[in-house]
PDB file of N, CA and C in Angstrom:
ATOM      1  N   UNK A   1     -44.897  66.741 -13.805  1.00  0.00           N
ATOM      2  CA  UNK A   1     -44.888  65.473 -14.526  1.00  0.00           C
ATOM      3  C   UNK A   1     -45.802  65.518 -15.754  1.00  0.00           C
ATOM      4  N   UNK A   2     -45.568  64.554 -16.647  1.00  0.00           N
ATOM      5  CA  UNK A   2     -45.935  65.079 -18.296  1.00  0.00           C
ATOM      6  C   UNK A   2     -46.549  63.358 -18.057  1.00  0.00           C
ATOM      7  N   UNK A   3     -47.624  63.229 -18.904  1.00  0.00           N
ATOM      8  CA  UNK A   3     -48.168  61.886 -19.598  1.00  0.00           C
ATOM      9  C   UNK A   3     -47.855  62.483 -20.935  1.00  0.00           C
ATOM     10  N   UNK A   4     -46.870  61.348 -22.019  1.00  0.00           N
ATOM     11  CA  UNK A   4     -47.178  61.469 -23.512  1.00  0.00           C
ATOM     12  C   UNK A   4     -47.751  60.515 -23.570  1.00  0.00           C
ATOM     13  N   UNK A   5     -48.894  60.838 -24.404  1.00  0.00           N
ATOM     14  CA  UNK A   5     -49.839  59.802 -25.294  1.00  0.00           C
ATOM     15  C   UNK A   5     -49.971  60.128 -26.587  1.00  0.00           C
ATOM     16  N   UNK A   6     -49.165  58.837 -27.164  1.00  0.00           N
ATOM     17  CA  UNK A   6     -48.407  58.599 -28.271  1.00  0.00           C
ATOM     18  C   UNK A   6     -49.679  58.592 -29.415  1.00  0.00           C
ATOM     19  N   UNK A   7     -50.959  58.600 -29.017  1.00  0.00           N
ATOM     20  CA  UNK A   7     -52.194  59.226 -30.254  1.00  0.00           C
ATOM     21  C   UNK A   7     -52.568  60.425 -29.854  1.00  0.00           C
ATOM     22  N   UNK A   8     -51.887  61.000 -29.384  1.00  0.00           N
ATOM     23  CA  UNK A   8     -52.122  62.705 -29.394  1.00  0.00           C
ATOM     24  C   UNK A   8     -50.994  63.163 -30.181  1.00  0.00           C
ATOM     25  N   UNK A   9     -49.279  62.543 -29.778  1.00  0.00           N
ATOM     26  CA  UNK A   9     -48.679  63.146 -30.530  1.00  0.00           C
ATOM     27  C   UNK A   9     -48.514  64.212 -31.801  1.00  0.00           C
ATOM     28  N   UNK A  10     -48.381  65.210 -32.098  1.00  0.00           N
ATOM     29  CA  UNK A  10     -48.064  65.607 -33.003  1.00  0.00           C
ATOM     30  C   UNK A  10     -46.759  65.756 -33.314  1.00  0.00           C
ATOM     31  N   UNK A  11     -46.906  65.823 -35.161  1.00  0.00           N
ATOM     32  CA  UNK A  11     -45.386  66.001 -35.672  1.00  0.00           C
ATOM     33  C   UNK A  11     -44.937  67.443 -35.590  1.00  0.00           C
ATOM     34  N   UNK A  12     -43.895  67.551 -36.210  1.00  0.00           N
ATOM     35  CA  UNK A  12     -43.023  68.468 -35.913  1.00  0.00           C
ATOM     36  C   UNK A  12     -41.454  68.576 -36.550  1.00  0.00           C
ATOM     37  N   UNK A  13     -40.435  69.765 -36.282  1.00  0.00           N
ATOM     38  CA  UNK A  13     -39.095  69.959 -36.675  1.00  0.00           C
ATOM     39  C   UNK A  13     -38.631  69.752 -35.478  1.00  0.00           C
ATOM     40  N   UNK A  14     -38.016  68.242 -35.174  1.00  0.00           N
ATOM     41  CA  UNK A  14     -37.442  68.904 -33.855  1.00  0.00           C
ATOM     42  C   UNK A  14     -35.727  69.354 -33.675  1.00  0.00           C
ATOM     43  N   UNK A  15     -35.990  70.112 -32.279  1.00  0.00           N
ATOM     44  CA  UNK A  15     -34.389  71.157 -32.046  1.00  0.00           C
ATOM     45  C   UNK A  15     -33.310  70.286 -32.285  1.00  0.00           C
ATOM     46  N   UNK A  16     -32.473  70.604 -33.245  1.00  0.00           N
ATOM     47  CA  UNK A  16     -30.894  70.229 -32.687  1.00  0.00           C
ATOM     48  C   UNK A  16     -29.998  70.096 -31.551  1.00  0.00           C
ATOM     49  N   UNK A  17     -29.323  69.142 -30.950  1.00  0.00           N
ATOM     50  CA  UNK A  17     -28.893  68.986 -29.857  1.00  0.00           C
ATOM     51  C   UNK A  17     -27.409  68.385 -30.092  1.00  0.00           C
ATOM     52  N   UNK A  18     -26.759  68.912 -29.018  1.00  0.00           N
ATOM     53  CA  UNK A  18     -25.692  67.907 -29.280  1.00  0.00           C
ATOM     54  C   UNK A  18     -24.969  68.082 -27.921  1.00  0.00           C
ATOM     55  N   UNK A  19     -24.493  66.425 -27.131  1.00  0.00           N
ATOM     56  CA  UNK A  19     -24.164  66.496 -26.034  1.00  0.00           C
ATOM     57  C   UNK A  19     -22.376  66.086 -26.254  1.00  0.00           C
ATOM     58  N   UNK A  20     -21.738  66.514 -25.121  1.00  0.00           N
ATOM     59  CA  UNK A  20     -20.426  66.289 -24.936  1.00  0.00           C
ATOM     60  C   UNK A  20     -19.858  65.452 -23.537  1.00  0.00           C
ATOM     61  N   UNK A  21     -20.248  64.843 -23.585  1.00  0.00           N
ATOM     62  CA  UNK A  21     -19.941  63.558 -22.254  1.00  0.00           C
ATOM     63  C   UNK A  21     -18.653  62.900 -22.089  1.00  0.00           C
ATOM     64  N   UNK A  22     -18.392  63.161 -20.890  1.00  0.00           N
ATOM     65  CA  UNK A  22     -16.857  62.600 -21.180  1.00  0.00           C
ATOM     66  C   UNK A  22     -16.782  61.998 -19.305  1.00  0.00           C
ATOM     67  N   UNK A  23     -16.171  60.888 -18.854  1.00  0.00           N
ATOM     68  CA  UNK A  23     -15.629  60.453 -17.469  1.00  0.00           C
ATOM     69  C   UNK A  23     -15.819  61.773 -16.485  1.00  0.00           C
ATOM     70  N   UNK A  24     -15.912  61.833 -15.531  1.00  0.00           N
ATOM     71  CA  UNK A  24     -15.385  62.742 -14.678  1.00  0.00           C
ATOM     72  C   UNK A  24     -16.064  62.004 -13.020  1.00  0.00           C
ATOM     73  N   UNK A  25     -15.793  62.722 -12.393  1.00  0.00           N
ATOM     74  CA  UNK A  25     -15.548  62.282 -10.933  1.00  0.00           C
ATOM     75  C   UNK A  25     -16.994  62.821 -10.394  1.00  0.00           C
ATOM     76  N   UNK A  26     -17.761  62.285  -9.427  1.00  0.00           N
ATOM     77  CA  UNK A  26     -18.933  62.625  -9.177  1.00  0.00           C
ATOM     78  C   UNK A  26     -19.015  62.608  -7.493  1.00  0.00           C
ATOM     79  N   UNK A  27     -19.368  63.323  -6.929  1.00  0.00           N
ATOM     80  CA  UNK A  27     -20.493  63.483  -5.399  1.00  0.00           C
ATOM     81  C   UNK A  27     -21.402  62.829  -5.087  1.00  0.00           C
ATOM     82  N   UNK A  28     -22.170  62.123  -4.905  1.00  0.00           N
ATOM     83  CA  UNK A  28     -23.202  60.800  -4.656  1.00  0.00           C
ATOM     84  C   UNK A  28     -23.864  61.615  -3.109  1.00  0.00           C
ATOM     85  N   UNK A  29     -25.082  61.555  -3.549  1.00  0.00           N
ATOM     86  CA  UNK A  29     -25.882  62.032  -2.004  1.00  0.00           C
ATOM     87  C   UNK A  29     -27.558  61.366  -2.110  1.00  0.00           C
ATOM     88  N   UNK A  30     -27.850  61.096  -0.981  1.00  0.00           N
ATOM     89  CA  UNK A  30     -29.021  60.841  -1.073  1.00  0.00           C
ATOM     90  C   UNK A  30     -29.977  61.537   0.072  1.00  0.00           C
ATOM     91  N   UNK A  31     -31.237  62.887  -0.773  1.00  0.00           N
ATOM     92  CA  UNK A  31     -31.560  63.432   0.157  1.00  0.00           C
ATOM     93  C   UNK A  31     -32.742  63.123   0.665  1.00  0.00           C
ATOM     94  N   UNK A  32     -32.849  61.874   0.778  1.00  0.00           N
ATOM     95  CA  UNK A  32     -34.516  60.972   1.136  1.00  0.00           C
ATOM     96  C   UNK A  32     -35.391  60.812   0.496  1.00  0.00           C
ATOM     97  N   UNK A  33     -35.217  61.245  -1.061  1.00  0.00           N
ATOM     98  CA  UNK A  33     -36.223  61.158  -1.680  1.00  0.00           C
ATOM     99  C   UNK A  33     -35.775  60.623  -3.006  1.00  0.00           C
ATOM    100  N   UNK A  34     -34.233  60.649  -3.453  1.00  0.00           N
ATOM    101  CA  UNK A  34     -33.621  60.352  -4.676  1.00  0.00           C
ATOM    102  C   UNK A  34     -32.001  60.092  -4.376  1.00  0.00           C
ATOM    103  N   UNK A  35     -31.482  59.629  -5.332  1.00  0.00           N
ATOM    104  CA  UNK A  35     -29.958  59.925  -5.468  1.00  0.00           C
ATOM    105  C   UNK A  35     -29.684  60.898  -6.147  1.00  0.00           C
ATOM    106  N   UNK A  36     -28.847  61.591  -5.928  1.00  0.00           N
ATOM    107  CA  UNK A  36     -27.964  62.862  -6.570  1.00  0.00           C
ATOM    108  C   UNK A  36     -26.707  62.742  -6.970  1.00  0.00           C
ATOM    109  N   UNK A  37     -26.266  62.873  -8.217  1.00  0.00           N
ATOM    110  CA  UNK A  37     -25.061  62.708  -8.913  1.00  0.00           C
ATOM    111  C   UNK A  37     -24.602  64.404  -8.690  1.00  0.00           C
ATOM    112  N   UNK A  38     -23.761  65.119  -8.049  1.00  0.00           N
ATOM    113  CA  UNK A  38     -23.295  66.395  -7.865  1.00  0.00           C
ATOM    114  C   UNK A  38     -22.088  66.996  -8.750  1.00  0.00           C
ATOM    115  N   UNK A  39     -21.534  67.645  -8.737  1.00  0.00           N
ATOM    116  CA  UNK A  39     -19.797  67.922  -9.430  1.00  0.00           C
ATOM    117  C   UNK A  39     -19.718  66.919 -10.795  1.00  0.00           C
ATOM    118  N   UNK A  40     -20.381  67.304 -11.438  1.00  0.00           N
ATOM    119  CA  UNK A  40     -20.175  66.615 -13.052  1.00  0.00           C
ATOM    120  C   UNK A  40     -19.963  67.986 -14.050  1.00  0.00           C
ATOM    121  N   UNK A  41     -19.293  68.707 -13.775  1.00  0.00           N
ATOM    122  CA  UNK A  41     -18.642  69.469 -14.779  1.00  0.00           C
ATOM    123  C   UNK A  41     -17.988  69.342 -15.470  1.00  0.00           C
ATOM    124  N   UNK A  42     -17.986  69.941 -16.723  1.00  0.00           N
ATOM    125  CA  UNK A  42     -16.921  69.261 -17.777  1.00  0.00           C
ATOM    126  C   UNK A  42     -17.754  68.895 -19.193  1.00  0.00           C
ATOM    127  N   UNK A  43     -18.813  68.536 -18.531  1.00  0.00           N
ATOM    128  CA  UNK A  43     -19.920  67.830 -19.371  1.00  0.00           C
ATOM    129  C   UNK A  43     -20.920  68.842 -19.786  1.00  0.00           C
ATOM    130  N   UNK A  44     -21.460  69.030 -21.044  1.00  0.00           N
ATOM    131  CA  UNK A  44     -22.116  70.395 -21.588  1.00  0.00           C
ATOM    132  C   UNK A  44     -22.819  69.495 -23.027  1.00  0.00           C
ATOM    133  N   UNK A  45     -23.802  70.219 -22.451  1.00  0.00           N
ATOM    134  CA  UNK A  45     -25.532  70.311 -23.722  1.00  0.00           C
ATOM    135  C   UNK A  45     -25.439  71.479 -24.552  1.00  0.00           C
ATOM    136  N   UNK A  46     -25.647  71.294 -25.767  1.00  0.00           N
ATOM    137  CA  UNK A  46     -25.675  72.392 -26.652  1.00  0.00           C
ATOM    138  C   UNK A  46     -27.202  72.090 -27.788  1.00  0.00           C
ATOM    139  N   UNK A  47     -28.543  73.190 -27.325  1.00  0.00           N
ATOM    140  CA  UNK A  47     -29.854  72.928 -27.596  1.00  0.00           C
ATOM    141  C   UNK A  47     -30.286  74.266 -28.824  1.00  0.00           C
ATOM    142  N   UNK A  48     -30.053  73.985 -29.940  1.00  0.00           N
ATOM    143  CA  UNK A  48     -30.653  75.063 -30.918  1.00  0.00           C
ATOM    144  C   UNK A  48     -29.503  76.345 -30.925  1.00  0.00           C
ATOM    145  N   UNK A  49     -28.386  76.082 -30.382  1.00  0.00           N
ATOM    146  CA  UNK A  49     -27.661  77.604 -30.462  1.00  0.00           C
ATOM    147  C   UNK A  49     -27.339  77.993 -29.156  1.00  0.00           C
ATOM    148  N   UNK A  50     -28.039  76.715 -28.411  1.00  0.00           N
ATOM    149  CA  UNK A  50     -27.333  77.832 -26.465  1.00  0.00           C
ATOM    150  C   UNK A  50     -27.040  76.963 -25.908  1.00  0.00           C
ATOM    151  N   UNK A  51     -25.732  77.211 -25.366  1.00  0.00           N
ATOM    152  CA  UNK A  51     -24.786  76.010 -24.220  1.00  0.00           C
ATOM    153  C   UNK A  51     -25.596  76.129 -23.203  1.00  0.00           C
ATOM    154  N   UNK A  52     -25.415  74.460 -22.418  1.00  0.00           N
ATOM    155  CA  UNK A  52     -25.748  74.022 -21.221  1.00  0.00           C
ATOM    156  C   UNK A  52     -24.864  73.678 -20.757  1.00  0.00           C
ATOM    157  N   UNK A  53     -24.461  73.390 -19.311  1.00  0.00           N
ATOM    158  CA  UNK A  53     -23.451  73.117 -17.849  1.00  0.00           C
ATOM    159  C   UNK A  53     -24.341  72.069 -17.472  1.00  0.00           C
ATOM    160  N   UNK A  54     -23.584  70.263 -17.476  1.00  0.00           N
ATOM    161  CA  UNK A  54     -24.363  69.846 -16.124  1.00  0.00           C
ATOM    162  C   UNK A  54     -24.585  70.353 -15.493  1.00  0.00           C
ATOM    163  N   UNK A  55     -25.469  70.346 -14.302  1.00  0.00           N
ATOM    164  CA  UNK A  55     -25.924  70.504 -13.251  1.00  0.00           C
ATOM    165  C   UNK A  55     -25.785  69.469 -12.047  1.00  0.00           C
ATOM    166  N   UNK A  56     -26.650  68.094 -12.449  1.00  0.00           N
ATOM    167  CA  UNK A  56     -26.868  67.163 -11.497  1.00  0.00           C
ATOM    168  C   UNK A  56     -27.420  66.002 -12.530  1.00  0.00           C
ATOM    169  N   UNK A  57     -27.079  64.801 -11.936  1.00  0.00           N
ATOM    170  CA  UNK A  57     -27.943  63.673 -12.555  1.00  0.00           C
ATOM    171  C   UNK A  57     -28.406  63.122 -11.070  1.00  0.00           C
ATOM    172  N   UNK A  58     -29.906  63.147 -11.175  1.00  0.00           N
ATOM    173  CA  UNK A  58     -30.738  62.258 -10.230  1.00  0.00           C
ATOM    174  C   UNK A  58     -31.658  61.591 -10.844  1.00  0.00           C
ATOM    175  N   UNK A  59     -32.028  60.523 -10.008  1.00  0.00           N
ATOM    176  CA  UNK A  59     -32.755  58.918 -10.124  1.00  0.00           C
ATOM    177  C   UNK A  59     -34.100  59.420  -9.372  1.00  0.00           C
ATOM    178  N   UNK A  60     -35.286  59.189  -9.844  1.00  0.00           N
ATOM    179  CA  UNK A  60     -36.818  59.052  -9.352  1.00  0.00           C
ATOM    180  C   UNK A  60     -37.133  57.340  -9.616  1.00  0.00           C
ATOM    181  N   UNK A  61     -37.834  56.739  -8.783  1.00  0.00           N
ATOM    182  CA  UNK A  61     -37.838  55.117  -8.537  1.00  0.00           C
ATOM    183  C   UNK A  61     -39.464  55.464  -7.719  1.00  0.00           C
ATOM    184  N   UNK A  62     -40.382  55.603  -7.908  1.00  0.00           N
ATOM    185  CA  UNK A  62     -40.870  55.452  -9.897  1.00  0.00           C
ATOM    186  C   UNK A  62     -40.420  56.684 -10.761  1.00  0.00           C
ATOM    187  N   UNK A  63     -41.259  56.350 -11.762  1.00  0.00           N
ATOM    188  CA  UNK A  63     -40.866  57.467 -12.757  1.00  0.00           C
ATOM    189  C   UNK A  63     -41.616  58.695 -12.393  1.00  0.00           C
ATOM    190  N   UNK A  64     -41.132  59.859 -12.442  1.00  0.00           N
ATOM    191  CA  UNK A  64     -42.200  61.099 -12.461  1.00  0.00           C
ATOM    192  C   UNK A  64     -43.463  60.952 -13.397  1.00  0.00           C
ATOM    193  N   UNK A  65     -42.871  60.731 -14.688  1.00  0.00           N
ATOM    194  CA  UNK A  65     -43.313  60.920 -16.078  1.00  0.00           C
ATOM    195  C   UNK A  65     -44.144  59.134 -17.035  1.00  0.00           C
ATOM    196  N   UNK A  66     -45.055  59.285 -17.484  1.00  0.00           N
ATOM    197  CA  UNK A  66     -45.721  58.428 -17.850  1.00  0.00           C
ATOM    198  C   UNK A  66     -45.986  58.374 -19.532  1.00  0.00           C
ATOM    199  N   UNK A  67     -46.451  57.289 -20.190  1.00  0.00           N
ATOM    200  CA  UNK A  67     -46.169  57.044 -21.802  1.00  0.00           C
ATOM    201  C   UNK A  67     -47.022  56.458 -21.041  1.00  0.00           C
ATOM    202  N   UNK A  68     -48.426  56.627 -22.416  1.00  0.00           N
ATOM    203  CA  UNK A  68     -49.433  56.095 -22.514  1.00  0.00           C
ATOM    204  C   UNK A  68     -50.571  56.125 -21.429  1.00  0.00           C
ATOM    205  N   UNK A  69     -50.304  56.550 -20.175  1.00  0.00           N
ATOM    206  CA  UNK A  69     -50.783  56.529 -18.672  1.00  0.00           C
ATOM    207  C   UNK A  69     -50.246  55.588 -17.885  1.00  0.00           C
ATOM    208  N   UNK A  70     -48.755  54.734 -18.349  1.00  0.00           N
ATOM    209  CA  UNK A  70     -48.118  53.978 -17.666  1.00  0.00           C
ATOM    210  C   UNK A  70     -46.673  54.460 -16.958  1.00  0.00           C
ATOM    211  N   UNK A  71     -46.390  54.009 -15.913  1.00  0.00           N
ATOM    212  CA  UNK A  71     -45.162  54.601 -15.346  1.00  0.00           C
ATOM    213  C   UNK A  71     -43.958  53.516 -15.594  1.00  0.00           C
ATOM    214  N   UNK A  72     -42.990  53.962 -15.367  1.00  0.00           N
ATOM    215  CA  UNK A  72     -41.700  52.604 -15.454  1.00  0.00           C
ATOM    216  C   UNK A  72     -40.996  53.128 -13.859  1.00  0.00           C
ATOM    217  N   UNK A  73     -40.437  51.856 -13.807  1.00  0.00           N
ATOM    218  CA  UNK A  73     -39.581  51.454 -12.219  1.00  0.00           C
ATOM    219  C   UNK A  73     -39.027  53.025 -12.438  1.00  0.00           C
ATOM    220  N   UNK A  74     -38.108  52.890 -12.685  1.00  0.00           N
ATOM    221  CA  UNK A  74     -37.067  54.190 -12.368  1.00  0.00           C
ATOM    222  C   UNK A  74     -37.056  55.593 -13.368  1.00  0.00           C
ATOM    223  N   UNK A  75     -36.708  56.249 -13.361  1.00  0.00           N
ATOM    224  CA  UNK A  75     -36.593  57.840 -14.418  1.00  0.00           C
ATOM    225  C   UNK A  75     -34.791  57.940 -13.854  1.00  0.00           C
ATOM    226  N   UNK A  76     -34.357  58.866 -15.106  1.00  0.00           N
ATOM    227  CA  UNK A  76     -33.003  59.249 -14.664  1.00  0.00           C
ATOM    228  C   UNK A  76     -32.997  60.550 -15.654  1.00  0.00           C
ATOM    229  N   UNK A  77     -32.586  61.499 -15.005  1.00  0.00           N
ATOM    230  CA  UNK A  77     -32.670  63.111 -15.311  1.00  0.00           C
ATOM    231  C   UNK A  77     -31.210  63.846 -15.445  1.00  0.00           C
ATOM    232  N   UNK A  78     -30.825  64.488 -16.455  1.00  0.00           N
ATOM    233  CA  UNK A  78     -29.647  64.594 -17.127  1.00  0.00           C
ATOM    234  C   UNK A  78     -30.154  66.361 -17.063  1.00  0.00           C
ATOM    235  N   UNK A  79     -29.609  66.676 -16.013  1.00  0.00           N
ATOM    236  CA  UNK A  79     -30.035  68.409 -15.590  1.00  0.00           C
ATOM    237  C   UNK A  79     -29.204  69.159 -16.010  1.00  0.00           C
ATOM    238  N   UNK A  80     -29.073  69.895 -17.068  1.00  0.00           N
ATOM    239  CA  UNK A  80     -28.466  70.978 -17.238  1.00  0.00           C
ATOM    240  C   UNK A  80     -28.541  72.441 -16.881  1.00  0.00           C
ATOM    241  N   UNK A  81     -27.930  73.853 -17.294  1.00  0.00           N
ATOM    242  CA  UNK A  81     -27.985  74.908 -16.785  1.00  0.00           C
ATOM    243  C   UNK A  81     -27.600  75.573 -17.712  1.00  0.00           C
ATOM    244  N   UNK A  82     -27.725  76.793 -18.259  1.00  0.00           N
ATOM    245  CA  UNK A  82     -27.118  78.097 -19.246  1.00  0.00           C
ATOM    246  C   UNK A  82     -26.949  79.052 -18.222  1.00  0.00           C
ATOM    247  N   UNK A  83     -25.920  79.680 -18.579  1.00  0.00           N
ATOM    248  CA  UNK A  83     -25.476  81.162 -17.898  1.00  0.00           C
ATOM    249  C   UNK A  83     -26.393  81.626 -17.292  1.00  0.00           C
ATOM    250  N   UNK A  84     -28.055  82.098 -17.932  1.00  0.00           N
ATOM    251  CA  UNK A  84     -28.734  83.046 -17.042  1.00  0.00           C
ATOM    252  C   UNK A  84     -29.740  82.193 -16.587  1.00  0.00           C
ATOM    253  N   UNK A  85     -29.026  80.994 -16.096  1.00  0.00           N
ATOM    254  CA  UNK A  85     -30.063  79.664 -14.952  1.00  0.00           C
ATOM    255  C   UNK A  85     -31.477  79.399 -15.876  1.00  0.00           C
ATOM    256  N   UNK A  86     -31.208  78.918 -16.714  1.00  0.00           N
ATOM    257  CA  UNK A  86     -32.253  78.193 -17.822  1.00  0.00           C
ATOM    258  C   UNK A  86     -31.771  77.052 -17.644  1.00  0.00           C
ATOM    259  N   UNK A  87     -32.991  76.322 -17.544  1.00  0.00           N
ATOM    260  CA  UNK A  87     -32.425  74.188 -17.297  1.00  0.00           C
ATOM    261  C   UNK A  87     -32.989  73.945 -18.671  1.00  0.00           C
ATOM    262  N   UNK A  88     -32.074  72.732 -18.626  1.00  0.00           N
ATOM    263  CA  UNK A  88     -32.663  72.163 -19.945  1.00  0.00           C
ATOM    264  C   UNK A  88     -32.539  70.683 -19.491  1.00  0.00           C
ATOM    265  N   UNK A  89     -33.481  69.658 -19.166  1.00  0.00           N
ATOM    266  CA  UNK A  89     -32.963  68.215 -18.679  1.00  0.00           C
ATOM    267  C   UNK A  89     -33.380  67.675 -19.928  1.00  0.00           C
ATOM    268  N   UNK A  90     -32.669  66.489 -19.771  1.00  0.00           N
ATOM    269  CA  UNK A  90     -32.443  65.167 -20.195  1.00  0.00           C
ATOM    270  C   UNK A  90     -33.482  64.106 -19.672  1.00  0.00           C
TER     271      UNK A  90
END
């Protein structure tokens, strides 16, 4: 889990991205700790020059991740994958 604190920030170039989202049919599981969105293929991240494969979309209720040292109700994570199992989330 990451705290950004938005007066530390620094600037920067940031990466090019570009997502391709489209309907598709999903798996729903819950393994006691989150929901799991499963079988979302179809759907692909493209980060600086290298394709991503969904993976999974899961829900954290609270958030993992904090802004400012504050948390929010829920997080939702947009998991991707490249050929040689590099994630890249959302």
């Amino acid at each position: 889990p990451i705290d950004i604190v938005e007066s530390e920030a620094v600037g920067g170039v940031p990466t090019p991205f570009a997502m391709q989202y489209g309907p598709t049919g999903v798996d729903i599981s819950n393994n006691g700790k989150t929901l799991v969105m499963n079988s979302v293929g179809g759907n692909t991240l493209e980060v600086g020059g290298t394709n991503y494969s969904m993976f999974n979309i899961h829900f954290h209720h609270i958030s993992e991740h904090l802004f400012n040292g504050g948390g929010f109700d829920a997080e939702i994570h947009f998991v991707h994958v490249d050929g040689a199992g590099n994630l890249a989330v959302l």
